[in-house]
N, C-alpha and C. Protein backbone atom coordinates (compact mmCIF):
# COMPACT_ATOMS: atom_id res chain seq x y z
N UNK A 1 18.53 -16.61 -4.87
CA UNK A 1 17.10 -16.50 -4.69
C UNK A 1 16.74 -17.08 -3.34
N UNK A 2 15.81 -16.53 -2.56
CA UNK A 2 15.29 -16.95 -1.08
C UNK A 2 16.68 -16.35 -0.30
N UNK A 3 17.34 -15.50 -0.77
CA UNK A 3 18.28 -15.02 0.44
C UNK A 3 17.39 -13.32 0.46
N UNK A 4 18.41 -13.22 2.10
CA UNK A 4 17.85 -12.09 2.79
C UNK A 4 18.38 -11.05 2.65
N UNK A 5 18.18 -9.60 2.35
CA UNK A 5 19.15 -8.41 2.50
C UNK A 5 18.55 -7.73 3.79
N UNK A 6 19.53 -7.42 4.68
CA UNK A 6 19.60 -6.05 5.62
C UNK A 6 19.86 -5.10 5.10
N UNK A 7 19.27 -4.00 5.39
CA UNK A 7 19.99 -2.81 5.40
C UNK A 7 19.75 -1.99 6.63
N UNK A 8 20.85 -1.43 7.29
CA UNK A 8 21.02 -1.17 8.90
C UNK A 8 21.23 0.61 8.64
N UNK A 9 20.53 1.04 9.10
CA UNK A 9 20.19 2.37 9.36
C UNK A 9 21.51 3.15 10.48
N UNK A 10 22.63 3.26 10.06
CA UNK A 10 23.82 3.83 10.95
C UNK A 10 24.07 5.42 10.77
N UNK A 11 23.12 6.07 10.52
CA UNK A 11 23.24 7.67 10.18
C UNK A 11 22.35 8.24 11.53
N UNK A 12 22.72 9.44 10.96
CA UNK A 12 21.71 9.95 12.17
C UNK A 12 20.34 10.56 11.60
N UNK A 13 19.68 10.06 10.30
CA UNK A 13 18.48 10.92 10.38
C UNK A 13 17.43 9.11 9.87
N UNK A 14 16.67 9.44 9.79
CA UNK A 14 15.25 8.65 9.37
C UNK A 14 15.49 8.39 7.72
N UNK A 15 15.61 7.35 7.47
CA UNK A 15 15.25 6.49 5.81
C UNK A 15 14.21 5.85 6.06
N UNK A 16 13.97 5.33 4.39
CA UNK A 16 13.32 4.19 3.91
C UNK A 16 13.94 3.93 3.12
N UNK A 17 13.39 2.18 2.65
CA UNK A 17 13.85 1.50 1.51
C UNK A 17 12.99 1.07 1.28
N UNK A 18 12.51 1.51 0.12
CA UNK A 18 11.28 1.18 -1.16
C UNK A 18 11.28 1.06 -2.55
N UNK A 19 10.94 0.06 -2.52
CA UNK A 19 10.35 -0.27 -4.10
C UNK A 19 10.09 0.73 -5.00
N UNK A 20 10.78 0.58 -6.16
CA UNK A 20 10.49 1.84 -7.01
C UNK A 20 10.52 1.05 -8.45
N UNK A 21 9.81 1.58 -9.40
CA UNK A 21 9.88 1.45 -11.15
C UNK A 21 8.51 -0.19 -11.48
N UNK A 22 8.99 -0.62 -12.22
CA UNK A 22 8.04 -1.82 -12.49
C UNK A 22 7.91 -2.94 -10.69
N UNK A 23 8.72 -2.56 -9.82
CA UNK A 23 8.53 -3.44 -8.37
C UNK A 23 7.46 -3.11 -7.03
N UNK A 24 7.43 -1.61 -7.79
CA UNK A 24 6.62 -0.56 -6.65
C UNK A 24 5.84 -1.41 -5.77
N UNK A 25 6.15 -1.11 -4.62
CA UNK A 25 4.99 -1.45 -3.69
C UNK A 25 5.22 -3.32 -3.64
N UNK A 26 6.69 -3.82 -3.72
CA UNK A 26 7.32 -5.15 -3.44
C UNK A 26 7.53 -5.35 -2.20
N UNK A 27 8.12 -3.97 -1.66
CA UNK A 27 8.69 -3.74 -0.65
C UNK A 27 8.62 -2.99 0.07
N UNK A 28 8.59 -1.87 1.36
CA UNK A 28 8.82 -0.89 1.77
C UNK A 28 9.15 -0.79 3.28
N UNK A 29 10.21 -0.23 3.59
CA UNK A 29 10.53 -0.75 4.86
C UNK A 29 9.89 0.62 5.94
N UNK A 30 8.83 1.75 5.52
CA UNK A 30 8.11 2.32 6.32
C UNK A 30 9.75 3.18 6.37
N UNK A 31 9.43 4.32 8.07
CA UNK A 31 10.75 4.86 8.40
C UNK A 31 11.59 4.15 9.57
N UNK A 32 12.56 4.27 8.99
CA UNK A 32 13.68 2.73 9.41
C UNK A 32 14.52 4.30 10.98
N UNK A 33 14.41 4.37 11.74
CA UNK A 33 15.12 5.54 12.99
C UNK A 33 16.56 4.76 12.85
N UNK A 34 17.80 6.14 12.81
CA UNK A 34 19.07 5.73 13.30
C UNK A 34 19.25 4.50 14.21
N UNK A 35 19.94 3.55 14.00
CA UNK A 35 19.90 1.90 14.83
C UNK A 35 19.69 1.42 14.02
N UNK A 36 17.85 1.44 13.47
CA UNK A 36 17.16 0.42 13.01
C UNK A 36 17.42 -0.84 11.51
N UNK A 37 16.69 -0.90 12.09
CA UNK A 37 17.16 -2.30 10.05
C UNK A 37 16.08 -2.31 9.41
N UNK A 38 16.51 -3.09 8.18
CA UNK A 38 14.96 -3.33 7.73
C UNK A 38 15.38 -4.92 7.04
N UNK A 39 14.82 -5.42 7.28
CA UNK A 39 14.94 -7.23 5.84
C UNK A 39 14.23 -7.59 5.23
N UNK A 40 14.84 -7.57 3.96
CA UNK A 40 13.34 -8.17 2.87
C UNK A 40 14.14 -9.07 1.99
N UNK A 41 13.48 -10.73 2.35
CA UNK A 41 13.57 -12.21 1.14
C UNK A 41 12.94 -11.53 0.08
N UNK A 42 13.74 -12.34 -1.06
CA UNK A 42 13.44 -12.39 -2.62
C UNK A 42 13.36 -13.24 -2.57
N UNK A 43 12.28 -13.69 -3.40
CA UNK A 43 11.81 -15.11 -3.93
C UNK A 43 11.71 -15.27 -5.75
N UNK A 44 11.74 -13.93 -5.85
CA UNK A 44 11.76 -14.81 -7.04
C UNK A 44 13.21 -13.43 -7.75
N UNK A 45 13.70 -13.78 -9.31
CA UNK A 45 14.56 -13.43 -9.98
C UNK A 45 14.40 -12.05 -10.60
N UNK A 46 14.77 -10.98 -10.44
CA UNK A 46 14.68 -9.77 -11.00
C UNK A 46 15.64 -8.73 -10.77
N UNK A 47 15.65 -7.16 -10.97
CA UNK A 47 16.22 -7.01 -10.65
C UNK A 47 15.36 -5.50 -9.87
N UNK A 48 15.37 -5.29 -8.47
CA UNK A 48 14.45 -4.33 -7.37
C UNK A 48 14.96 -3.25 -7.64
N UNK A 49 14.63 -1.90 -7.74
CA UNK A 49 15.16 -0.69 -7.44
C UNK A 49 14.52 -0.11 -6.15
N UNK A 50 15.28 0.55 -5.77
CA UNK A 50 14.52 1.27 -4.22
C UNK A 50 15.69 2.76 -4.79
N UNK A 51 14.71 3.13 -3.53
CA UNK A 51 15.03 4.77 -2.83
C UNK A 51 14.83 4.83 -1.53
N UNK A 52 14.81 5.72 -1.37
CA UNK A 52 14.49 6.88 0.69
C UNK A 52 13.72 7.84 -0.07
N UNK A 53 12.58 7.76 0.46
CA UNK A 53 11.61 8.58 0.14
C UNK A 53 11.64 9.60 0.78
N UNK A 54 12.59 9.80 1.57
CA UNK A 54 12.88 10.85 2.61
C UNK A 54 14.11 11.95 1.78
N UNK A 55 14.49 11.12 0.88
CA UNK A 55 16.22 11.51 0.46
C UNK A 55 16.54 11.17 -1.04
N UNK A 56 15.79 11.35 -2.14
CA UNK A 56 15.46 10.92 -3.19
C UNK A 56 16.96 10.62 -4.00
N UNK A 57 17.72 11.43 -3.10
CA UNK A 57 19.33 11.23 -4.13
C UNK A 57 19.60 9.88 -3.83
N UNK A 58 18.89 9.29 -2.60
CA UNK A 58 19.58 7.84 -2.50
C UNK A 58 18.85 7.04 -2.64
N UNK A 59 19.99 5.81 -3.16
CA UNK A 59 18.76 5.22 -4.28
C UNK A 59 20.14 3.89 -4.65
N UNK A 60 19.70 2.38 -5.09
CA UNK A 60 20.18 1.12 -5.21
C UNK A 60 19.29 0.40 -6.11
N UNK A 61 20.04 -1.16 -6.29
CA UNK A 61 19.46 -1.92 -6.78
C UNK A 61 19.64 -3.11 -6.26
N UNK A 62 18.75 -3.99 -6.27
CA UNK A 62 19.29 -5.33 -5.44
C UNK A 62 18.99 -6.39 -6.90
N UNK A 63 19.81 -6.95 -6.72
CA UNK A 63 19.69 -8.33 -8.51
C UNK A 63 19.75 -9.65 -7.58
N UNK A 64 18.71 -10.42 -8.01
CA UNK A 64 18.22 -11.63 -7.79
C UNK A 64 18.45 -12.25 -8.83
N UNK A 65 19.41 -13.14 -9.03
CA UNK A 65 19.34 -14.59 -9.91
C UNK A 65 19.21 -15.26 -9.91
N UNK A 66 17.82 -16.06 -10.70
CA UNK A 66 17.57 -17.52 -10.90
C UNK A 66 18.66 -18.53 -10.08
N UNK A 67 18.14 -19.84 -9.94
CA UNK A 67 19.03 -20.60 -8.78
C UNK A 67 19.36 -21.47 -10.61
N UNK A 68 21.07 -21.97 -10.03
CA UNK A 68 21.40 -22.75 -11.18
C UNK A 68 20.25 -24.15 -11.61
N UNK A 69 19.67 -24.64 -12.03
CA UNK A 69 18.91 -25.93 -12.14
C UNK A 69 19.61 -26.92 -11.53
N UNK A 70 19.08 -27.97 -11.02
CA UNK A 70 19.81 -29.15 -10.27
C UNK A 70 19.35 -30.48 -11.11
N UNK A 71 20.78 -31.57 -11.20
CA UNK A 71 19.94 -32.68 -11.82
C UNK A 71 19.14 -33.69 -11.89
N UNK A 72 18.41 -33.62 -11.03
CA UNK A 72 17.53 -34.03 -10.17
C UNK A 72 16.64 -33.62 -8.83
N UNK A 73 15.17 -33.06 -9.93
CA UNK A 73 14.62 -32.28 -9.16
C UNK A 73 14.18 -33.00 -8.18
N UNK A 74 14.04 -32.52 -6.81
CA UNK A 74 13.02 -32.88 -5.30
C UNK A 74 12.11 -32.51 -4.77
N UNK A 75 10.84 -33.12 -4.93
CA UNK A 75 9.98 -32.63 -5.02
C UNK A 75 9.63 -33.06 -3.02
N UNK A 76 9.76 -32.14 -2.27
CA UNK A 76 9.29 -31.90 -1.03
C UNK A 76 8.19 -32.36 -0.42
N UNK A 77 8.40 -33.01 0.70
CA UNK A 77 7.25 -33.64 1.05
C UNK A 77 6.98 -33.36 2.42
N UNK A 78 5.40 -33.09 3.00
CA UNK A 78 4.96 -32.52 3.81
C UNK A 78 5.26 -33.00 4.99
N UNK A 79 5.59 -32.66 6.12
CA UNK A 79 6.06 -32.91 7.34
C UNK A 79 4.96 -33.44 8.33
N UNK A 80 4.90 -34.72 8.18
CA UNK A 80 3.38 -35.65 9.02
C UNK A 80 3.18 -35.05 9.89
N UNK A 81 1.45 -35.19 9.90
CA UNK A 81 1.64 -34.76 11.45
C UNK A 81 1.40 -35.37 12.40
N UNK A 82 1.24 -34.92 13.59
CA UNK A 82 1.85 -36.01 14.95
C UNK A 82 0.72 -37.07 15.10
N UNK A 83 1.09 -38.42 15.54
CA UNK A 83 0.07 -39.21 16.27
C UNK A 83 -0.53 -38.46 17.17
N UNK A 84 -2.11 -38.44 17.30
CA UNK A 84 -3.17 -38.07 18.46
C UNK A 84 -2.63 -38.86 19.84
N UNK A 85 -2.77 -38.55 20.95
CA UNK A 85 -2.42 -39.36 22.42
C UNK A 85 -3.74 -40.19 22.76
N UNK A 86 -4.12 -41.26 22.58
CA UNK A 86 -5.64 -41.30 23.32
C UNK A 86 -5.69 -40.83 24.49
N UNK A 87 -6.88 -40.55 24.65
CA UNK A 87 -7.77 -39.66 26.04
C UNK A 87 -7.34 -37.58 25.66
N UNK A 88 -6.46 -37.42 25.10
CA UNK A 88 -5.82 -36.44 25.12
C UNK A 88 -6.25 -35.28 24.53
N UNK A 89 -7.43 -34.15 24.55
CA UNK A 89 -7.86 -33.58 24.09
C UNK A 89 -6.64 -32.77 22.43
N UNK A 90 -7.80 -32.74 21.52
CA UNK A 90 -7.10 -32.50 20.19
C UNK A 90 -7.24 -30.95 19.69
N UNK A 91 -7.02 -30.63 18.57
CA UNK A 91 -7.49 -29.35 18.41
C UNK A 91 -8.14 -29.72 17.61
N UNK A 92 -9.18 -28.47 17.02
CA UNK A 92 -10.18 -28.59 16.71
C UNK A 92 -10.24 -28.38 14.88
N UNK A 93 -10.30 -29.62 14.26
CA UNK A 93 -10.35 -29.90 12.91
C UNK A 93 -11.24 -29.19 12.10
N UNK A 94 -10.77 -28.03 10.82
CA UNK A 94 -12.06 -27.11 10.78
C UNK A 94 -11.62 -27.29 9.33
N UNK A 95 -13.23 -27.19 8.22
CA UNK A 95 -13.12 -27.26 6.91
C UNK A 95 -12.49 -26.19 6.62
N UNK A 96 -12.76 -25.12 6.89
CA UNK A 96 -11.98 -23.96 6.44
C UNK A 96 -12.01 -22.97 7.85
N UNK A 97 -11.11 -22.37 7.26
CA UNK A 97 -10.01 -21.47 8.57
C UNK A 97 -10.06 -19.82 7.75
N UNK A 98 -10.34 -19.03 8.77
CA UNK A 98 -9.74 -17.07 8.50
C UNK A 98 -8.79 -16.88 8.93
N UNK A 99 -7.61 -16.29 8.52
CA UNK A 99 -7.13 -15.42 9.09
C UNK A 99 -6.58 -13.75 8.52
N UNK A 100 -6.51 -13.26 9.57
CA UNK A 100 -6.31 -11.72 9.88
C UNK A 100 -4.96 -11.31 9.54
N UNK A 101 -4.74 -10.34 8.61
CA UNK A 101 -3.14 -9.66 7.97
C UNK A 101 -3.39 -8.23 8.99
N UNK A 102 -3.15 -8.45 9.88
CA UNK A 102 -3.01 -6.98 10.85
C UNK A 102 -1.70 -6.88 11.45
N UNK A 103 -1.52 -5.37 11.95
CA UNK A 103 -0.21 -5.13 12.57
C UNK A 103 0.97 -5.57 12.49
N UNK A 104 1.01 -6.09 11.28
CA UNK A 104 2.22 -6.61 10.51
C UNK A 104 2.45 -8.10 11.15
N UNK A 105 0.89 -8.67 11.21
CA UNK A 105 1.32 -10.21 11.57
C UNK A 105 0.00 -10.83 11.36
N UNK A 106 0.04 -12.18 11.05
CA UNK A 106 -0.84 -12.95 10.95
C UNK A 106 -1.63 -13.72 11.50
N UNK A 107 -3.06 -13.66 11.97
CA UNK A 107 -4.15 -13.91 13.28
C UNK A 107 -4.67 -14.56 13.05
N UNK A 108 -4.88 -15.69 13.17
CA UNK A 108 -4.20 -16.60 14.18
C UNK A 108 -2.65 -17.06 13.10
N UNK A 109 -1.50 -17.42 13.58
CA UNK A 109 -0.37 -17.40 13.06
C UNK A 109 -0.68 -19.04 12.48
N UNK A 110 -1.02 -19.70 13.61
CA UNK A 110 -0.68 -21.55 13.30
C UNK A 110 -2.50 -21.40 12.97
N UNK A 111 -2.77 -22.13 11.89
CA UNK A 111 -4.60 -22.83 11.84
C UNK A 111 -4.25 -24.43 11.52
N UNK A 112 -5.23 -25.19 12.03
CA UNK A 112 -5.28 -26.81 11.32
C UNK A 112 -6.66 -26.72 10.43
N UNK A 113 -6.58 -27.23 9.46
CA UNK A 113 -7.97 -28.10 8.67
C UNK A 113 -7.79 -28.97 7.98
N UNK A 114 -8.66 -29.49 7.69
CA UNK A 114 -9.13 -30.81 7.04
C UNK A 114 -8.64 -30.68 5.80
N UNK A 115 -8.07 -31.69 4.85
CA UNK A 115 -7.45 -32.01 4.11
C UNK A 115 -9.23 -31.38 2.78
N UNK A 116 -8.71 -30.78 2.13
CA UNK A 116 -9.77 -30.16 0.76
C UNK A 116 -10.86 -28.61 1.24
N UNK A 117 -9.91 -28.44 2.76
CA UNK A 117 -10.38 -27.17 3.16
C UNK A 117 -9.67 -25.70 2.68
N UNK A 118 -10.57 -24.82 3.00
CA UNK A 118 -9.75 -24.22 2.46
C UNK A 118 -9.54 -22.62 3.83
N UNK A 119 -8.32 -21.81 3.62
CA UNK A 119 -8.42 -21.01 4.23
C UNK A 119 -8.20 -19.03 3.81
N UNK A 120 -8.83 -18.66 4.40
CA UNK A 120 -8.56 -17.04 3.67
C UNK A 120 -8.18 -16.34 4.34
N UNK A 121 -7.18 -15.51 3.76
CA UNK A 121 -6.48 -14.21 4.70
C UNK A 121 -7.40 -12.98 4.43
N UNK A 122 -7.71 -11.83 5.05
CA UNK A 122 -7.85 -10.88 4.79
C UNK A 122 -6.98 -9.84 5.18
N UNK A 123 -6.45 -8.98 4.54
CA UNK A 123 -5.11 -7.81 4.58
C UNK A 123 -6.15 -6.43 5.21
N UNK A 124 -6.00 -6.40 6.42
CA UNK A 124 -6.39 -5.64 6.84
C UNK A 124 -5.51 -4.19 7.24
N UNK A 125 -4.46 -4.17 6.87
CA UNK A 125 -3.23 -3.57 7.09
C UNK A 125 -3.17 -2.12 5.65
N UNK A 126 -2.75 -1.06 5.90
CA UNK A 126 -2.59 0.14 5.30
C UNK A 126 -1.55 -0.38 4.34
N UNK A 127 -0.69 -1.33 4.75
CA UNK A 127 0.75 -1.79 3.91
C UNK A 127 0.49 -3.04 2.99
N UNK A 128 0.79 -3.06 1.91
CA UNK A 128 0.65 -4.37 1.04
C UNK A 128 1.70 -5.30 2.05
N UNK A 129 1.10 -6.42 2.28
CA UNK A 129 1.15 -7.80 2.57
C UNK A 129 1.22 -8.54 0.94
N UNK A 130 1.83 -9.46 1.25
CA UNK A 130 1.65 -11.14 0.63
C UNK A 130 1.01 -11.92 1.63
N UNK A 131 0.94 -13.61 0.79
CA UNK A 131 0.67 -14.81 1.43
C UNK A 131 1.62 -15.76 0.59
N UNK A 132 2.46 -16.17 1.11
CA UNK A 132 3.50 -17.06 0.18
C UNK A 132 4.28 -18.28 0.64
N UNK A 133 3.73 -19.12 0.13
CA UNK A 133 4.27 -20.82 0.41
C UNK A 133 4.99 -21.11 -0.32
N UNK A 134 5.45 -22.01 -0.38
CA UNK A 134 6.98 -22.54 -1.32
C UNK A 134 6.98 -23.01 -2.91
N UNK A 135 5.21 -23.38 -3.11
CA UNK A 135 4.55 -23.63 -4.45
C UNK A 135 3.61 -22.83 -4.66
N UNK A 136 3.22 -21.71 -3.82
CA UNK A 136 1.91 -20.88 -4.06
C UNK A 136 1.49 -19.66 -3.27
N UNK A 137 0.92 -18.52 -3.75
CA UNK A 137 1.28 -17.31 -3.39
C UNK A 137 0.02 -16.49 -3.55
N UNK A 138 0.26 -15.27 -3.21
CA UNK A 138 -0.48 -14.00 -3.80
C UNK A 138 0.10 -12.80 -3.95
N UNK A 139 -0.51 -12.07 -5.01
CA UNK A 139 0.11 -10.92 -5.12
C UNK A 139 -0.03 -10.05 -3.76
N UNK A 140 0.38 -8.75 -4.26
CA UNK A 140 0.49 -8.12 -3.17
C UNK A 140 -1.01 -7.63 -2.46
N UNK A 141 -1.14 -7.76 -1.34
CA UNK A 141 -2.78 -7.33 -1.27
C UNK A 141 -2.46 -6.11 -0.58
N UNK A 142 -3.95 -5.25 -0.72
CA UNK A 142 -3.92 -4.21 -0.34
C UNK A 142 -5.17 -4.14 0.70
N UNK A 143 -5.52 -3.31 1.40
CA UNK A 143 -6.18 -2.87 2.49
C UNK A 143 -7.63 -3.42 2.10
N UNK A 144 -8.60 -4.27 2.52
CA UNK A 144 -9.68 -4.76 2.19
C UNK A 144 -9.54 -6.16 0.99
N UNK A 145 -8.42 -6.40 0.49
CA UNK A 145 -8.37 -7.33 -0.40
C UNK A 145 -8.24 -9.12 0.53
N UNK A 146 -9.05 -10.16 -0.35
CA UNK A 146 -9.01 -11.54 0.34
C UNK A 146 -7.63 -12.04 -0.46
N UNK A 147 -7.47 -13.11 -0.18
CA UNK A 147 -6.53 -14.03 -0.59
C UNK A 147 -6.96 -15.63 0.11
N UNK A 148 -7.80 -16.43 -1.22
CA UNK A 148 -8.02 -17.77 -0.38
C UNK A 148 -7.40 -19.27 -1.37
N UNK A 149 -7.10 -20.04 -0.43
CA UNK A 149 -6.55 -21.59 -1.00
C UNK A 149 -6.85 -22.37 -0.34
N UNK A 150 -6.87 -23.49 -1.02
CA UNK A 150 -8.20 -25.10 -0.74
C UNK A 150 -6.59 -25.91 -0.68
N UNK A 151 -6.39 -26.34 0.17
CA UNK A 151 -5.51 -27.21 0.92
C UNK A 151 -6.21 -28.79 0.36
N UNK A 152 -5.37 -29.19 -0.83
CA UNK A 152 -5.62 -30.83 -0.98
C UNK A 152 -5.33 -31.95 -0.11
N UNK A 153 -4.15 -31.84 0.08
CA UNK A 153 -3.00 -32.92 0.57
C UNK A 153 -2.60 -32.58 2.18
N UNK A 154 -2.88 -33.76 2.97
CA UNK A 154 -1.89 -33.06 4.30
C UNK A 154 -0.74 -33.09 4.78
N UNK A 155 -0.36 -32.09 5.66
CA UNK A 155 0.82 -31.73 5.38
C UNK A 155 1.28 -30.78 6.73
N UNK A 156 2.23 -29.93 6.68
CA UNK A 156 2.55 -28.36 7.46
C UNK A 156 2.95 -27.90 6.16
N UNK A 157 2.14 -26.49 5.96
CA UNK A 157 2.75 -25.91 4.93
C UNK A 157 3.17 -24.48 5.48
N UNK A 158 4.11 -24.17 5.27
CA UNK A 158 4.90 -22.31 5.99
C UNK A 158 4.56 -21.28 4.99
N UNK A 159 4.17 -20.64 5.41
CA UNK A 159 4.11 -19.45 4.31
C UNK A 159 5.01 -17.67 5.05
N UNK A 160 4.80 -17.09 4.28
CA UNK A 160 5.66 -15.51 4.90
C UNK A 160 5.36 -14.39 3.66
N UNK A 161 4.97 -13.40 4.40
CA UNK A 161 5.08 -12.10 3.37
C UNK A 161 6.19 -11.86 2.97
N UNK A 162 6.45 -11.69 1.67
CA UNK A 162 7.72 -11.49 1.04
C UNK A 162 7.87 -10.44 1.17
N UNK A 163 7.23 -9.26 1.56
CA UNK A 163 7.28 -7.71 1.50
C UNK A 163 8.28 -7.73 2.88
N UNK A 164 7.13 -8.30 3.73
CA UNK A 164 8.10 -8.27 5.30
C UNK A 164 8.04 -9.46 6.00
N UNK A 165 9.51 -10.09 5.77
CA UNK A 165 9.85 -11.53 6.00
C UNK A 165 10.07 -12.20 7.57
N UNK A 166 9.74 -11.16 8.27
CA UNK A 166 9.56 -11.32 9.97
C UNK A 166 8.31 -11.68 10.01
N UNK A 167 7.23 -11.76 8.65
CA UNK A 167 5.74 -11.77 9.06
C UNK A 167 5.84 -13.62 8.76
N UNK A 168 5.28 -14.53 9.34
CA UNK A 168 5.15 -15.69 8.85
C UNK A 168 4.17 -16.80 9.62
N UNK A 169 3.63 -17.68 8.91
CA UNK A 169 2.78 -18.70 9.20
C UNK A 169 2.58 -19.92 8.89
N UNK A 170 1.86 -20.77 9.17
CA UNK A 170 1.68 -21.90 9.05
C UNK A 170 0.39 -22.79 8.96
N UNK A 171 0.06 -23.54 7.87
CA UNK A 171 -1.46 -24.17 7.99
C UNK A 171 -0.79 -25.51 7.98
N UNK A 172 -1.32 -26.27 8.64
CA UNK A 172 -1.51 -27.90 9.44
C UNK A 172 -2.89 -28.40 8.87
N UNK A 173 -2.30 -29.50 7.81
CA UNK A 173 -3.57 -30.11 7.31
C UNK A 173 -3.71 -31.77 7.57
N UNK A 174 -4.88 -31.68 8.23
CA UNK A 174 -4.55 -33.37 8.58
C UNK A 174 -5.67 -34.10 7.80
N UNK A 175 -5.03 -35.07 7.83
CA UNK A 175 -6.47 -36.41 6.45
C UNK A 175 -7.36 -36.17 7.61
N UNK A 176 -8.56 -36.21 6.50
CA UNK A 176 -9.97 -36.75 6.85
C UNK A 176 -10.49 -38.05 7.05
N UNK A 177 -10.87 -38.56 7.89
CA UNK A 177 -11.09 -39.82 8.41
C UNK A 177 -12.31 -40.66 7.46
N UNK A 178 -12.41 -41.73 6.82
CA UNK A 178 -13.11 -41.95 6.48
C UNK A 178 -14.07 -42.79 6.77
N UNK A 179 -15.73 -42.40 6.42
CA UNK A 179 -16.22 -43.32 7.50
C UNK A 179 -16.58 -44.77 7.27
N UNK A 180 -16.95 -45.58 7.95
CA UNK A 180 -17.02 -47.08 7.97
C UNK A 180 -18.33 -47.15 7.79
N UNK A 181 -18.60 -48.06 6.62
CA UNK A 181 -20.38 -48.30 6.30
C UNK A 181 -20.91 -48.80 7.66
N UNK A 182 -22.18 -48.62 7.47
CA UNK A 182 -22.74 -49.48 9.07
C UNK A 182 -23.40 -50.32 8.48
N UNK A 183 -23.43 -51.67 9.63
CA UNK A 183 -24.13 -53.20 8.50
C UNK A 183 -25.66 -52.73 8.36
């Protein structure tokens, strides 16, 4: 689970590799030209069917298995973030953050906010997208669909479309300062 498959396009005509049966629309690698590749992470345990929608005789399965349990779980902890420089201009701390699922990438890629902010993607893209972090996700979105989460704790958290695992991002959450009574 969390490993990657290639599949490398060495013929001479145009494929795809797509999602087919209860996975539809998990995956789809569009048309892959003689050369090309395509890579798609599994994250979670099942078992994918695809085809070539170009070539219906061809056709696979990829099987994902559960990771063995470990005896002693680790629960991951967020990667601080940096001391400020004094005098040193900062970026700009925002309750909540947008970003854009276009052209098979995510706009703005890096956002920071405030620790109980929250931020939303919108999938502006013809192709189902995800939004997927290591504890939290969305289904697949489709063309006009949101996807939003309220960031508690700070942290760097990574996220990546599981559909297409070249797509990926990052929200930077830093504590909120608290303020000092005045006498």
């Amino acid at each position: 689970m969390g490993a990657t498959v290639v599949w490398t396009q060495k013929g001479a005509r145009v494929h795809t590799v797509t999602a087919t049966g209860e996975n539809k629309g998990a995956f789809d690698s569009g048309n892959v030209p003689p050369g090309g590749s395509f890579r798609q992470t599994f994250l979670t345990p099942g078992s994918f069917n695809y085809i070539c929608l170009n070539h219906s005789s061809m056709s696979g399965v990829v099987t994902v298995n559960a990771p063995t349990p470990t005896p002693t779980p680790v629960t991951p902890t967020p990667t601080p973030s940096p001391t400020p420089t004094p005098g040193a201009p900062s970026a700009a701390v925002l309750p909540q953050a947008h970003v854009d699922i276009t052209n098979f990438a995510f706009n703005p890629r890096i956002v920071t906010l405030a620790a109980g902010g929250t931020v939303t993607w919108t999938q502006f893209d013809t192709t189902r997208h995800t939004v997927t972090g290591v504890e939290w996700g969305s289904s697949p979105l489709t063309q006009g669909q949101k996807y939003t989460l309220t960031f508690l704790r700070p942290g760097k958290f990574l996220y990546a479309c599981t559909i297409h695992s070249f797509m990926n991002g990052e929200v930077n959450v830093v504590a909120t300062a608290t303020p000092s009574p005045t006498p």
